[in-house]
N, C-alpha and C. Protein backbone atom coordinates (compact mmCIF):
# COMPACT_ATOMS: atom_id res chain seq x y z
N UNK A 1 -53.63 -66.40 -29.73
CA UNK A 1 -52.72 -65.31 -30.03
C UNK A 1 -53.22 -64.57 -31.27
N UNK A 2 -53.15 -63.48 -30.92
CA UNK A 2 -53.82 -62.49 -32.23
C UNK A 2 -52.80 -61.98 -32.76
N UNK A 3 -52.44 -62.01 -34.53
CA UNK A 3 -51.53 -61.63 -35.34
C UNK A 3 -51.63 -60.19 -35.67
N UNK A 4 -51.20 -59.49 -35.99
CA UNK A 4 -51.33 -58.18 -36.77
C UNK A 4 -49.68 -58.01 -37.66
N UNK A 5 -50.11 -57.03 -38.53
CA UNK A 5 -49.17 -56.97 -39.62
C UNK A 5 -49.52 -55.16 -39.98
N UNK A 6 -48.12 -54.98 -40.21
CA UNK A 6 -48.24 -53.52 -40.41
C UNK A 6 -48.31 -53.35 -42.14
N UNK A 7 -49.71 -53.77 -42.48
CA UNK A 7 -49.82 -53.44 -43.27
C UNK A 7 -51.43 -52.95 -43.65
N UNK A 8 -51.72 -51.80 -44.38
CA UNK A 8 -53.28 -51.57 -44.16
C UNK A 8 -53.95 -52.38 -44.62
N UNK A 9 -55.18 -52.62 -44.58
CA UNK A 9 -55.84 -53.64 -44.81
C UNK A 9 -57.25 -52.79 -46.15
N UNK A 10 -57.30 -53.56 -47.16
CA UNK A 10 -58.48 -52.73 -47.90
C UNK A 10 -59.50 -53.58 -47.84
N UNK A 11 -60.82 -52.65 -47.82
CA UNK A 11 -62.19 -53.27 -47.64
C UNK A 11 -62.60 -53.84 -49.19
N UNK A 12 -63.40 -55.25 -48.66
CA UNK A 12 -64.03 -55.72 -49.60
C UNK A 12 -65.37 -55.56 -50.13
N UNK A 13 -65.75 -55.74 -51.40
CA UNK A 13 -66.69 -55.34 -51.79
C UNK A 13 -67.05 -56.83 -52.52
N UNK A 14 -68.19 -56.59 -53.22
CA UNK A 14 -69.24 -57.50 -53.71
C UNK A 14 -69.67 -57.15 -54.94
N UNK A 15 -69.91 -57.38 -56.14
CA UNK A 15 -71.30 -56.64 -57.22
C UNK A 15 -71.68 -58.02 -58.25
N UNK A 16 -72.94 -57.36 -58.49
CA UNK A 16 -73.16 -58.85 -58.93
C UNK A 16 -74.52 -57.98 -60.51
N UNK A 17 -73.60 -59.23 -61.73
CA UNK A 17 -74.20 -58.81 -63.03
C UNK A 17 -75.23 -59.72 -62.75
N UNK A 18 -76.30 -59.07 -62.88
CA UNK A 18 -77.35 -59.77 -63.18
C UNK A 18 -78.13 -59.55 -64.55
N UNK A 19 -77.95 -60.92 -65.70
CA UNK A 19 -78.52 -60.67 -66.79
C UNK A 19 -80.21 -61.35 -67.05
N UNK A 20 -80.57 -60.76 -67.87
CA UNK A 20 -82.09 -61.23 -68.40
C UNK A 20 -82.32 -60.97 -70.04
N UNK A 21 -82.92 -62.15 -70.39
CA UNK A 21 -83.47 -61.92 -71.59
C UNK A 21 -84.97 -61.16 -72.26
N UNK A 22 -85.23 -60.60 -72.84
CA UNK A 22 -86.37 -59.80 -72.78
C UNK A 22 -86.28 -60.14 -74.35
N UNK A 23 -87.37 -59.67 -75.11
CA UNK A 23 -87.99 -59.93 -76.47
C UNK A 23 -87.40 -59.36 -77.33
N UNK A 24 -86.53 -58.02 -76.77
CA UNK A 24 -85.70 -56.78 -77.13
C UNK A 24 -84.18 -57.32 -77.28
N UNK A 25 -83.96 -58.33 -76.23
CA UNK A 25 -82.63 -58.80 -76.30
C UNK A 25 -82.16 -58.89 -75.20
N UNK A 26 -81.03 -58.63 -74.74
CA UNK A 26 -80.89 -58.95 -73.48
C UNK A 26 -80.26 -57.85 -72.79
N UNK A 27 -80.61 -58.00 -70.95
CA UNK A 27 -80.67 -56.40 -70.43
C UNK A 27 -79.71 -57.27 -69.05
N UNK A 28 -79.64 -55.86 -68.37
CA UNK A 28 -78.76 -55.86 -67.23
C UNK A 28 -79.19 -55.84 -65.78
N UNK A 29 -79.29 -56.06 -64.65
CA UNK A 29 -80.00 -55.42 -63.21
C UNK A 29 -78.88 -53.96 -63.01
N UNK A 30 -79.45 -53.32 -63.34
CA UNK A 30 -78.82 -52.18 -62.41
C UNK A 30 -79.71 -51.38 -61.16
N UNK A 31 -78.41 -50.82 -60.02
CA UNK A 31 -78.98 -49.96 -59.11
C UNK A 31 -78.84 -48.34 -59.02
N UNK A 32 -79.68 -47.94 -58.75
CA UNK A 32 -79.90 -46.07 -58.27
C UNK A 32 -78.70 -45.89 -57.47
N UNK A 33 -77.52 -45.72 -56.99
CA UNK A 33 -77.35 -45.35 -56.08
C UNK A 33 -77.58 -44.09 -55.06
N UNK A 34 -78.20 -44.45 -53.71
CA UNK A 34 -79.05 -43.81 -53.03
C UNK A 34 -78.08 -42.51 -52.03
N UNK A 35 -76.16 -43.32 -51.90
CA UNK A 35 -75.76 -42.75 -50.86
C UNK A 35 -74.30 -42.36 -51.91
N UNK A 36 -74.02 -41.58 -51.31
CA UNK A 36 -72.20 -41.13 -51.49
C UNK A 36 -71.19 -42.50 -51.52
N UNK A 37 -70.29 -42.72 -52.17
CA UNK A 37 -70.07 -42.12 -53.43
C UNK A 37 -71.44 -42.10 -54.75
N UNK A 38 -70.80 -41.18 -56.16
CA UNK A 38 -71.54 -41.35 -57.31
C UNK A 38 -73.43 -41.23 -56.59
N UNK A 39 -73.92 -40.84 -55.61
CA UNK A 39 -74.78 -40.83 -55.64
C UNK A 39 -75.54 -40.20 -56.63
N UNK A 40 -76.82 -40.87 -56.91
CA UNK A 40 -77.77 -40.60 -58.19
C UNK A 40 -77.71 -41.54 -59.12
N UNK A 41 -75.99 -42.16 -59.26
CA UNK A 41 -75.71 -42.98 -60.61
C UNK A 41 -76.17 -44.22 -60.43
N UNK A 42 -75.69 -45.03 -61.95
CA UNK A 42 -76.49 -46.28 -61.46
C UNK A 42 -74.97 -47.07 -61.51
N UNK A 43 -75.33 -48.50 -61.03
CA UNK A 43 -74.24 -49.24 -60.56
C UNK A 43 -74.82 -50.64 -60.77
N UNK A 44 -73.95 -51.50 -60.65
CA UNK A 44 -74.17 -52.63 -60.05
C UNK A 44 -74.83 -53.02 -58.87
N UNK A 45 -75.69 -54.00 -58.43
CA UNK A 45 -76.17 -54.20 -57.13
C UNK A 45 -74.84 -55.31 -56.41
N UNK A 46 -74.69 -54.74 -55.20
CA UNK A 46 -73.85 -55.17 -54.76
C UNK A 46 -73.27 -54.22 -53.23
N UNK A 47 -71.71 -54.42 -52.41
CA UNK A 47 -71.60 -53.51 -51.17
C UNK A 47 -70.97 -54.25 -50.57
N UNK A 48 -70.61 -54.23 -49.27
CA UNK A 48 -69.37 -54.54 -48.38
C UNK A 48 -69.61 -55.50 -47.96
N UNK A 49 -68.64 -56.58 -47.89
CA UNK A 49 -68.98 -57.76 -47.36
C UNK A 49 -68.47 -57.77 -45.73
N UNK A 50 -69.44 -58.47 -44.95
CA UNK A 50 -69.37 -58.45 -43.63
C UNK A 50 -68.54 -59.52 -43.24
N UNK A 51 -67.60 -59.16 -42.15
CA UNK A 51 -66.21 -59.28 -41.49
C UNK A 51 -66.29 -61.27 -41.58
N UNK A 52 -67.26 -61.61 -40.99
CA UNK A 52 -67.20 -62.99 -41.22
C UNK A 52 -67.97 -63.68 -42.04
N UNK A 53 -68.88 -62.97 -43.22
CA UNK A 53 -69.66 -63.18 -43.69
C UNK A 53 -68.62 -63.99 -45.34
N UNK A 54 -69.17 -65.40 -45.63
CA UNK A 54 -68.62 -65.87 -47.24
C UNK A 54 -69.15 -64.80 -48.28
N UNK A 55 -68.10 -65.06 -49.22
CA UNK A 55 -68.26 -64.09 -50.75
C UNK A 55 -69.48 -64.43 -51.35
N UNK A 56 -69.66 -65.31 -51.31
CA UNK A 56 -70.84 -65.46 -52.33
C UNK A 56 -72.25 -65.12 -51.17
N UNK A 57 -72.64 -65.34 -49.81
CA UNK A 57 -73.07 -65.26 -49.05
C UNK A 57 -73.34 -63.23 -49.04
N UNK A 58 -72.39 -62.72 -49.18
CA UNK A 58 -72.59 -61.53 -48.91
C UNK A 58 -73.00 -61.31 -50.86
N UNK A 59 -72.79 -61.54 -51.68
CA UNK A 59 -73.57 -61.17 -53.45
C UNK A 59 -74.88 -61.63 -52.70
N UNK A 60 -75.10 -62.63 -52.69
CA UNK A 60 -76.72 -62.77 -52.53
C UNK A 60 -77.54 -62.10 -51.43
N UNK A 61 -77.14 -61.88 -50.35
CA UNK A 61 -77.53 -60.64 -49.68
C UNK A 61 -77.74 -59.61 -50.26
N UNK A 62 -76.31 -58.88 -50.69
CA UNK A 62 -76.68 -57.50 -51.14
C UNK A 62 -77.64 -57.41 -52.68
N UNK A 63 -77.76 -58.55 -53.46
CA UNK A 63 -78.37 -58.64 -54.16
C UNK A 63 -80.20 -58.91 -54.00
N UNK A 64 -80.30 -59.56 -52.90
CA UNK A 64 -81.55 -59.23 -52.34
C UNK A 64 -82.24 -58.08 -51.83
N UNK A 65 -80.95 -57.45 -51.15
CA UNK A 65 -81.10 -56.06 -50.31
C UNK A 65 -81.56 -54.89 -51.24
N UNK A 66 -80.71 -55.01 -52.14
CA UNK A 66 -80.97 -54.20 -52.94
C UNK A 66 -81.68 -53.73 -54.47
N UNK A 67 -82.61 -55.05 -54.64
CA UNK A 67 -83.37 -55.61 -55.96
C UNK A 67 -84.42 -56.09 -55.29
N UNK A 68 -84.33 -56.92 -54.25
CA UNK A 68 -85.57 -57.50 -54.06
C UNK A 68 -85.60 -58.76 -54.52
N UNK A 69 -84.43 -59.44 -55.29
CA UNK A 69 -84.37 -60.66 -56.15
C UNK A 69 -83.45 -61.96 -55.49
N UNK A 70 -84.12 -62.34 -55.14
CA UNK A 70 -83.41 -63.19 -54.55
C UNK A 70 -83.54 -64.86 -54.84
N UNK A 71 -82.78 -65.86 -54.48
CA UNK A 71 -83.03 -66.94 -55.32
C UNK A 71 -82.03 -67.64 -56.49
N UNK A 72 -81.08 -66.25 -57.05
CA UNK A 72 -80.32 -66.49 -58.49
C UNK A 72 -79.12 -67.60 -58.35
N UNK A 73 -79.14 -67.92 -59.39
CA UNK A 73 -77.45 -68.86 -58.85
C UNK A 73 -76.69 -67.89 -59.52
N UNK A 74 -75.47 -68.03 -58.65
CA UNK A 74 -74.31 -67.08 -58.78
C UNK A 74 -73.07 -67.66 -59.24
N UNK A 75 -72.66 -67.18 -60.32
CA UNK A 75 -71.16 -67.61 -60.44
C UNK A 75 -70.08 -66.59 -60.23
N UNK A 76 -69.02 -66.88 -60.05
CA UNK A 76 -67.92 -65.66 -59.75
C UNK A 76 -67.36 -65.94 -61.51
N UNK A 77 -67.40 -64.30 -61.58
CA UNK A 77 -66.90 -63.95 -62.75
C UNK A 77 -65.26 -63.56 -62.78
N UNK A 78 -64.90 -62.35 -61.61
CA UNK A 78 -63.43 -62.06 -61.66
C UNK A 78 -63.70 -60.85 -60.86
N UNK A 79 -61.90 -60.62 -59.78
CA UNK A 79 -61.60 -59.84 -59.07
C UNK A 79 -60.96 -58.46 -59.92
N UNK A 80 -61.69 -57.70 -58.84
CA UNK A 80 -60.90 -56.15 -59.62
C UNK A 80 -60.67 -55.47 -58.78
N UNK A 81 -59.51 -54.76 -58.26
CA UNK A 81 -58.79 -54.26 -57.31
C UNK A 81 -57.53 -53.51 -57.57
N UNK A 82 -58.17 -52.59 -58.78
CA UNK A 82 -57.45 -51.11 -59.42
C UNK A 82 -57.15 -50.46 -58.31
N UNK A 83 -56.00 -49.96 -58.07
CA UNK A 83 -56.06 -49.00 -56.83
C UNK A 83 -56.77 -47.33 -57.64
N UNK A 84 -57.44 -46.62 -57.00
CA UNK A 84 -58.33 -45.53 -56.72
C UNK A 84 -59.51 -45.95 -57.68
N UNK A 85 -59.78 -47.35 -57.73
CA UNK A 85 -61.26 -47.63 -58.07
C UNK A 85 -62.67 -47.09 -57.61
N UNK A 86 -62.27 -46.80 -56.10
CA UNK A 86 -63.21 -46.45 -54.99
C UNK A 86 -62.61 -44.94 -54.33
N UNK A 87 -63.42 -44.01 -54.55
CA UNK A 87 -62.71 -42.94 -54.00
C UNK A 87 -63.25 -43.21 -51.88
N UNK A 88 -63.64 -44.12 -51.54
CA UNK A 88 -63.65 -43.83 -50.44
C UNK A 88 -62.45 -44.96 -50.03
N UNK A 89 -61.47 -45.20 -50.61
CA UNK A 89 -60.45 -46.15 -50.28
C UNK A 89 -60.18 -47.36 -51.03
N UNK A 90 -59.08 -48.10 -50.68
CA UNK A 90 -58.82 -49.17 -51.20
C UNK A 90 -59.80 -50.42 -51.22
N UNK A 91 -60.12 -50.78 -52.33
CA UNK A 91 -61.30 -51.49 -52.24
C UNK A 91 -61.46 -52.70 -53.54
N UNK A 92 -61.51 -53.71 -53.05
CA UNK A 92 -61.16 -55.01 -53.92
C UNK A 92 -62.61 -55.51 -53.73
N UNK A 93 -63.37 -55.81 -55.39
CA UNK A 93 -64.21 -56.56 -55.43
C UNK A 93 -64.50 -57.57 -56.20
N UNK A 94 -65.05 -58.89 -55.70
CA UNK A 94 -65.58 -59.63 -56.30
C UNK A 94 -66.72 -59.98 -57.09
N UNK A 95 -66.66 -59.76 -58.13
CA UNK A 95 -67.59 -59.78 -59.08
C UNK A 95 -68.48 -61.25 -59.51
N UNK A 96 -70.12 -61.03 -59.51
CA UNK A 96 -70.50 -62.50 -59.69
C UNK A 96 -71.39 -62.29 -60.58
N UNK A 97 -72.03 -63.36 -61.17
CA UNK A 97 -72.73 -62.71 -62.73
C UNK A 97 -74.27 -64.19 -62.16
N UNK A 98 -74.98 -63.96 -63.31
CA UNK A 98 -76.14 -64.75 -63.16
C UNK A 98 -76.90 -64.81 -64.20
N UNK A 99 -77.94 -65.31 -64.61
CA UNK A 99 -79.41 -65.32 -65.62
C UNK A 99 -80.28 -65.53 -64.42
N UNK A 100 -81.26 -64.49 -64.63
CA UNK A 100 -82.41 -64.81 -64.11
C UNK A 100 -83.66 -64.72 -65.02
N UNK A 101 -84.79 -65.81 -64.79
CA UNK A 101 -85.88 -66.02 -65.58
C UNK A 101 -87.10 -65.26 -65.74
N UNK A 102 -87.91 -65.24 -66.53
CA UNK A 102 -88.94 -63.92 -66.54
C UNK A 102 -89.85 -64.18 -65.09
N UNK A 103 -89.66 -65.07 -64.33
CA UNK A 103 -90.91 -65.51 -63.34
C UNK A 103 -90.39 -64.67 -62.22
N UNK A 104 -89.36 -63.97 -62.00
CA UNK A 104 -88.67 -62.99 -60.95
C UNK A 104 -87.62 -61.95 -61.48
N UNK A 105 -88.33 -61.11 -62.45
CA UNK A 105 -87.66 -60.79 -62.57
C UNK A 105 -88.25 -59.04 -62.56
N UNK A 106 -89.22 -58.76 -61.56
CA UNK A 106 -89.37 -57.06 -61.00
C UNK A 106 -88.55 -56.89 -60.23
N UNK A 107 -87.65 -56.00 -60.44
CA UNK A 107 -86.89 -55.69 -59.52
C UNK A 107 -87.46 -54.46 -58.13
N UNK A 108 -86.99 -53.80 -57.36
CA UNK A 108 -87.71 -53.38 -56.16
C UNK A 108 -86.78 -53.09 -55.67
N UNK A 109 -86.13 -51.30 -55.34
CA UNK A 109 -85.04 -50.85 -54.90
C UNK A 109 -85.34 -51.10 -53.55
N UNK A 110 -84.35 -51.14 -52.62
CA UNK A 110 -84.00 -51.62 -51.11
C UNK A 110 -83.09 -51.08 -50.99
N UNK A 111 -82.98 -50.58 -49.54
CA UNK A 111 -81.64 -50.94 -48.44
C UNK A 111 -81.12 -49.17 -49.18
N UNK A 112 -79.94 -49.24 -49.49
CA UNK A 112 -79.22 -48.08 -50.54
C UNK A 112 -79.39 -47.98 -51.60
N UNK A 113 -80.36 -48.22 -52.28
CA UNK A 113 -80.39 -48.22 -53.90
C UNK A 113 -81.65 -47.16 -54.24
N UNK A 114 -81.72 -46.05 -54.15
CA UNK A 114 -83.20 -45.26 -55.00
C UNK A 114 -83.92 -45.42 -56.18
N UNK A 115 -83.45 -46.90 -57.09
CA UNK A 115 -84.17 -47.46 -57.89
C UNK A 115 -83.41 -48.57 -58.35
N UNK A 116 -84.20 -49.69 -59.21
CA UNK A 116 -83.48 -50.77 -59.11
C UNK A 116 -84.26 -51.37 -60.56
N UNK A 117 -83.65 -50.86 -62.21
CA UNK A 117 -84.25 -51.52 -63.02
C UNK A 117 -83.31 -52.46 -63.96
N UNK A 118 -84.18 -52.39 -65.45
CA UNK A 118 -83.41 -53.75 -66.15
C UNK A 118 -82.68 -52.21 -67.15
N UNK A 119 -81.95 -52.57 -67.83
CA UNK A 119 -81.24 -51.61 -68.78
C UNK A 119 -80.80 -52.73 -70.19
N UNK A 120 -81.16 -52.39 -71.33
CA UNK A 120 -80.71 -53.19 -72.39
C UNK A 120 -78.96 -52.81 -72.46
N UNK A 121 -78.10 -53.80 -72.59
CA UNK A 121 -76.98 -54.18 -72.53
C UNK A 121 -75.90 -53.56 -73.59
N UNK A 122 -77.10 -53.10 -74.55
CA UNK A 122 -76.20 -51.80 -75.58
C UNK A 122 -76.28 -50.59 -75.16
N UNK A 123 -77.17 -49.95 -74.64
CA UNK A 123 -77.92 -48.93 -74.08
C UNK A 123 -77.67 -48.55 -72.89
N UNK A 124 -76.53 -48.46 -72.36
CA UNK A 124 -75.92 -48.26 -70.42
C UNK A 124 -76.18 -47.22 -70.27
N UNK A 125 -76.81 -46.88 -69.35
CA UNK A 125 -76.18 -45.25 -68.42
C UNK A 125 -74.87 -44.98 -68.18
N UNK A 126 -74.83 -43.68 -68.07
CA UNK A 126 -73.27 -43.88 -67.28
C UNK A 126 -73.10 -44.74 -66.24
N UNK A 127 -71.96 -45.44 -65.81
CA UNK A 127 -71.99 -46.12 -64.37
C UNK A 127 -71.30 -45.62 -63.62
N UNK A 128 -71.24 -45.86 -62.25
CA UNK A 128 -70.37 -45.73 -61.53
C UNK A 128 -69.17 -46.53 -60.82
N UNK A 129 -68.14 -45.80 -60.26
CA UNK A 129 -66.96 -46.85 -60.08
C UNK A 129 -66.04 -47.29 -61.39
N UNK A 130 -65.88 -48.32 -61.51
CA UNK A 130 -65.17 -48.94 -62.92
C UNK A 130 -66.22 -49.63 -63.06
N UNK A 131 -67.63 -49.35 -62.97
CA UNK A 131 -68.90 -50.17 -64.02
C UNK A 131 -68.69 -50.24 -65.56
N UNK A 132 -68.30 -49.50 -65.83
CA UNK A 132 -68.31 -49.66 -67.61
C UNK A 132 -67.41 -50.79 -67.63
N UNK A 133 -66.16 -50.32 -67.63
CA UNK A 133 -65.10 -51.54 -67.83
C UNK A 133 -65.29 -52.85 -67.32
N UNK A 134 -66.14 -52.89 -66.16
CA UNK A 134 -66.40 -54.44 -65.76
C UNK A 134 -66.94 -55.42 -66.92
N UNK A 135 -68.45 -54.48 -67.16
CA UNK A 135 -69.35 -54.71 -67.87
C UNK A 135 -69.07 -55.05 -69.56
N UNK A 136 -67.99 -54.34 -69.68
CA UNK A 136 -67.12 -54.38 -71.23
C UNK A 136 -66.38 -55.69 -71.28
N UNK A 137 -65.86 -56.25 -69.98
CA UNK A 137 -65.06 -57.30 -70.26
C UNK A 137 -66.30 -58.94 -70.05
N UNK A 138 -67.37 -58.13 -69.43
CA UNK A 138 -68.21 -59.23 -69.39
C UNK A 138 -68.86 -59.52 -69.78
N UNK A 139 -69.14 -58.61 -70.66
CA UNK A 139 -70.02 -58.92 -72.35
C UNK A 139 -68.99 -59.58 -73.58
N UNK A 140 -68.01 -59.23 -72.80
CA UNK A 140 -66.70 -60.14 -73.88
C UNK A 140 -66.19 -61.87 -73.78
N UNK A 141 -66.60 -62.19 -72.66
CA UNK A 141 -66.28 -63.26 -71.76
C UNK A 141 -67.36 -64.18 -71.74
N UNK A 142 -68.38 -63.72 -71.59
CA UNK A 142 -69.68 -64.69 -71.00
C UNK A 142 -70.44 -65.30 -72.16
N UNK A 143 -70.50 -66.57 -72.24
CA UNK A 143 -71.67 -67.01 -72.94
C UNK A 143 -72.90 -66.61 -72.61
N UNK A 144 -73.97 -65.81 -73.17
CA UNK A 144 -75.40 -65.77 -72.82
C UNK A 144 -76.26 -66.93 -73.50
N UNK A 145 -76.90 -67.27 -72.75
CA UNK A 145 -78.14 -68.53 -73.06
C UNK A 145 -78.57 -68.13 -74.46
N UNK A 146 -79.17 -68.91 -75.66
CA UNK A 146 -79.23 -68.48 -76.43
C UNK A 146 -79.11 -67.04 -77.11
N UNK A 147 -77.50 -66.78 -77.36
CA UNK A 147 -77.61 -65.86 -77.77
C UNK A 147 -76.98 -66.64 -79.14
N UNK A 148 -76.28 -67.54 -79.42
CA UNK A 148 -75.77 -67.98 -80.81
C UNK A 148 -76.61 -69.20 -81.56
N UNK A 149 -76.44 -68.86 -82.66
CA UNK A 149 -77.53 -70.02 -83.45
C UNK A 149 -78.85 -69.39 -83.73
């Protein structure tokens, strides 16, 4: 028996912080975005998770898809599901964060992304979506690997 509920349903999303340490200090993975919305801007790597596809299953996908990096361990950082976050609709995402090591760490735009580099972590582009604010609460939150002492 198949349920339905009259209520709309909003699409899920994915993005995933990917941090690195560099000599400079420490930087971010960001993506080009290639398609509508914010096209041109940069973003998080990340995108829609597929209908039967797990959360973390669809970050490491789109994080491959779209970097070329694949391999990272992922932790879930926190849900954000502002309503008009997404001007193409209601859209709730799960956010996952990482360190990755200097031995993989060229990134290589894919899939939707028209470029795919590192950005130092004081130094942002504009982002797109609610990127800033993610990024503000997760530079507030996260221990980075030697960053104290």
């Amino acid at each position: 028996m198949s349920y339905t509920y009259n209520y709309p349903r909003p699409a899920v999303t994915v993005d995933c912080l990917i941090f690195r340490r560099f000599a400079s200090g420490w930087h971010i993975l960001l993506i080009q975005r290639d398609k509508p919305p914010f096209e041109g801007a940069w973003a998080f790597p990340g995108g829609f998770v597929d209908i039967d596809e797990p959360l973390l299953a669809a970050a490491e996908r789109e994080l491959e898809e779209e970097t070329g990096l694949g391999g990272t361990d992922l932790e879930q950082f926190r849900t954000f599901g502002q309503p008009g976050r997404d001007p193409r609709g209601r859209t709730i995402s799960v956010v996952y964060y990482g360190f990755i090591d200097a031995a993989h760490d060229t990134p290589r735009a894919g899939s939707d992304a028209r470029n795919a580099r590192w950005f130092k972590i004081n130094d942002l582009p504009r982002l797109a979506f609610d990127h800033s604010r993610i990024i503000e609460m997760a530079l507030d939150r996260l221990d980075f690997p030697g960053q104290k002492g």
